[in-house]
Protein backbone atom coordinates (compact mmCIF):
# COMPACT_ATOMS: atom_id res chain seq x y z
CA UNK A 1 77.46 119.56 86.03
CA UNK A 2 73.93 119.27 87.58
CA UNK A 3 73.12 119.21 91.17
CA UNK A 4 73.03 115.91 91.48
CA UNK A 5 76.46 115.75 90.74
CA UNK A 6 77.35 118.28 92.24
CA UNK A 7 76.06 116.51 95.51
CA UNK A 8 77.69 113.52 94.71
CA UNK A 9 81.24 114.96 94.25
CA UNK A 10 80.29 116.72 97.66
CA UNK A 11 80.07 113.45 99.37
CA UNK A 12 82.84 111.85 97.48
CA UNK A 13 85.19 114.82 98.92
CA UNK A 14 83.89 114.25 102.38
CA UNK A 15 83.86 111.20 102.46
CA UNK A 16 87.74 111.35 101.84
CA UNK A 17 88.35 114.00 104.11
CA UNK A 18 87.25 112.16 106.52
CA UNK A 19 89.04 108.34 105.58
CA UNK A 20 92.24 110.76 104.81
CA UNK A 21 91.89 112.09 108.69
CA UNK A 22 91.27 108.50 110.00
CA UNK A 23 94.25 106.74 107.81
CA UNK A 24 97.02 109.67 109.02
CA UNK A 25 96.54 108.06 112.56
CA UNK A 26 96.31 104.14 111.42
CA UNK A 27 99.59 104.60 109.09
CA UNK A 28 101.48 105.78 112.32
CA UNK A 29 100.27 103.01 114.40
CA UNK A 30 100.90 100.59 111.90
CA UNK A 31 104.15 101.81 111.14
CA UNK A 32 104.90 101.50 115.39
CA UNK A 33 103.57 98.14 115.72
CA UNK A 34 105.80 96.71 112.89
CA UNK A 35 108.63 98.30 113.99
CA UNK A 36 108.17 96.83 117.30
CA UNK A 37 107.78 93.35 115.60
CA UNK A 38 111.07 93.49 113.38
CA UNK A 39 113.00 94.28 117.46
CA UNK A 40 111.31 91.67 118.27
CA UNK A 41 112.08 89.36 115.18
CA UNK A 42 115.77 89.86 115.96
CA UNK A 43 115.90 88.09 119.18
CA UNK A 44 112.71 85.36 119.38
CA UNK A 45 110.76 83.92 116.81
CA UNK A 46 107.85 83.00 119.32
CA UNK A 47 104.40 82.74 118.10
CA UNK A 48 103.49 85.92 120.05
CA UNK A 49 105.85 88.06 117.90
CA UNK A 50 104.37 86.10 114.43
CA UNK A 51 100.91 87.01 115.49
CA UNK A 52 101.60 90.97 115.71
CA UNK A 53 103.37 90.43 112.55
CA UNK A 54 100.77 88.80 110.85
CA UNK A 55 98.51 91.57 112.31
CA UNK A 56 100.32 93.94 111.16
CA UNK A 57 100.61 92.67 107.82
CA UNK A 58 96.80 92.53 107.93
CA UNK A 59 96.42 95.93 109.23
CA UNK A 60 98.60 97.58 106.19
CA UNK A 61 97.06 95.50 103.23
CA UNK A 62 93.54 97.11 104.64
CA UNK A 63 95.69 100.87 104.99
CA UNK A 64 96.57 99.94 100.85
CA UNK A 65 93.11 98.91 100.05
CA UNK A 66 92.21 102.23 101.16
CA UNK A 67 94.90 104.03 99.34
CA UNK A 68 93.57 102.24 96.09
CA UNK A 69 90.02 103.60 96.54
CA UNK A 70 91.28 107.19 97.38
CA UNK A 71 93.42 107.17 93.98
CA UNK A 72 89.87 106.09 92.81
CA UNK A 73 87.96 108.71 93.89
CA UNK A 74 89.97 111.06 93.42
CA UNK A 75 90.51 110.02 89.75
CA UNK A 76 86.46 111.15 89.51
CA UNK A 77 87.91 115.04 90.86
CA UNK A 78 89.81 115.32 87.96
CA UNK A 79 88.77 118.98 87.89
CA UNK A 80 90.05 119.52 91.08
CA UNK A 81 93.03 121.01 92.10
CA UNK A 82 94.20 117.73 94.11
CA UNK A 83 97.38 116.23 92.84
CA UNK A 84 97.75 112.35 93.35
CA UNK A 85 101.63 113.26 93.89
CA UNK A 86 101.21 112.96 97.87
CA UNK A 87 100.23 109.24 97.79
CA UNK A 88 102.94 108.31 94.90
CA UNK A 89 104.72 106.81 98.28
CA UNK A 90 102.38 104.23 98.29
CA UNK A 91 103.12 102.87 94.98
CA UNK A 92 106.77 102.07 95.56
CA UNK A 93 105.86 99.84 98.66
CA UNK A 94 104.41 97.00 97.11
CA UNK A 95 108.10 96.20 96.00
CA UNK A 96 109.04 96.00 99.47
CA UNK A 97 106.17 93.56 100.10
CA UNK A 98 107.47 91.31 98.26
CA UNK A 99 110.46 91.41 99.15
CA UNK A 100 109.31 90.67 102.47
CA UNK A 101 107.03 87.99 101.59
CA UNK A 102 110.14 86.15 99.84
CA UNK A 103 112.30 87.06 102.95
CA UNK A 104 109.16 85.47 105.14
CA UNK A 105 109.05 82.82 103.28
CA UNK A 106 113.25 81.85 103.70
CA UNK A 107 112.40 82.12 107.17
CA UNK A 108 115.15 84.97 107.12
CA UNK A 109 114.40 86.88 110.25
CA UNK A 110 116.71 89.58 110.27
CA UNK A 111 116.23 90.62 106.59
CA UNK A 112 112.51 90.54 107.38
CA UNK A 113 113.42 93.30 110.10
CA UNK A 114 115.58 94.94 107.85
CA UNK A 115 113.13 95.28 105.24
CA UNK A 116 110.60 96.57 107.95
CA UNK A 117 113.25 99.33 109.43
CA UNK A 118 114.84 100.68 106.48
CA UNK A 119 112.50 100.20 103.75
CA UNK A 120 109.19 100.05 105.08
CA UNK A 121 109.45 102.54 108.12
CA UNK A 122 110.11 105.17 105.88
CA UNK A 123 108.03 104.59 103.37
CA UNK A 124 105.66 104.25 105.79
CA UNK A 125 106.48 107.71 107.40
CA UNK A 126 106.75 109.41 103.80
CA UNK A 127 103.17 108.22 103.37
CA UNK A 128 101.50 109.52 106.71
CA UNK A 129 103.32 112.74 105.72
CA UNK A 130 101.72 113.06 101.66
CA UNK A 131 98.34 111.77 103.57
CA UNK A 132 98.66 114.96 105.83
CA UNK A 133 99.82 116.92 103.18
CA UNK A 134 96.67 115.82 101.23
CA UNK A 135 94.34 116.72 104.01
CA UNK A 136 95.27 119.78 104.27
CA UNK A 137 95.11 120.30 100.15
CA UNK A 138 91.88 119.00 100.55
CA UNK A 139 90.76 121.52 103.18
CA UNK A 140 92.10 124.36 100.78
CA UNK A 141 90.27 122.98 97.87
């Protein structure tokens, strides 16, 4: 490897250090938000309630946009000691998506909220904990 990759890997790492760091605190507020929303879904349907919703929504596609370009770079650390296992989580949520998209969709409220609290919370909570856990491999490494 020659120093100038070398330096690039070096940035790479830190550079996902530090996203790692920033998403541990965005997947918790997410995960809070949303949670408030599918409360909120059980007893009003007002347009305040669809607008955190839909901001919420927004707020995780960005948090698995940036789960797809960790998996990214760290598919260039291959040499690393870094397992992808902590963000496998993240895979099994797109199901849910859907299936909240298609519950959206029905207009069916309380199996959007469902979906939200049983499915997505912890999934949601399973993947702030492999981010964490990631970190800290990270800091080892």
């Amino acid at each position: 490897m020659g120093i100038d990759d070398a330096k690039k890997e070096i940035e790479l790492v830190n550079a996902m250090k530090k996203g790692i760091c920033e998403a541990v605190g965005i997947v918790r507020e997410v995960g809070k938000g949303l949670m408030g929303c599918a409360h909120l879904l059980r007893v009003e349907q007002t347009e305040r309630v669809f607008t955190a919703l839909s901001e919420g929504i927004k707020d995780l596609s960005h948090l698995i946009d940036f789960i797809k370009e960790l998996k990214s770079g760290m598919e260039h650390l291959k040499g690393s000691n870094v397992s992808m296992e902590p963000l496998l989580c993240w895979d099994r949520s797109l199901n849910v998506f859907e299936e909240m998209l298609s519950a959206f969709e029905r207009k069916d409220w309380i199996t959007l909220s469902d979906l939200i609290q049983y499915e997505l919370h912890p999934l949601l909570i399973e993947g702030e904990k492999g981010l964490s856990d990631l970190k800290e491999r990270f800091q080892e490494a």
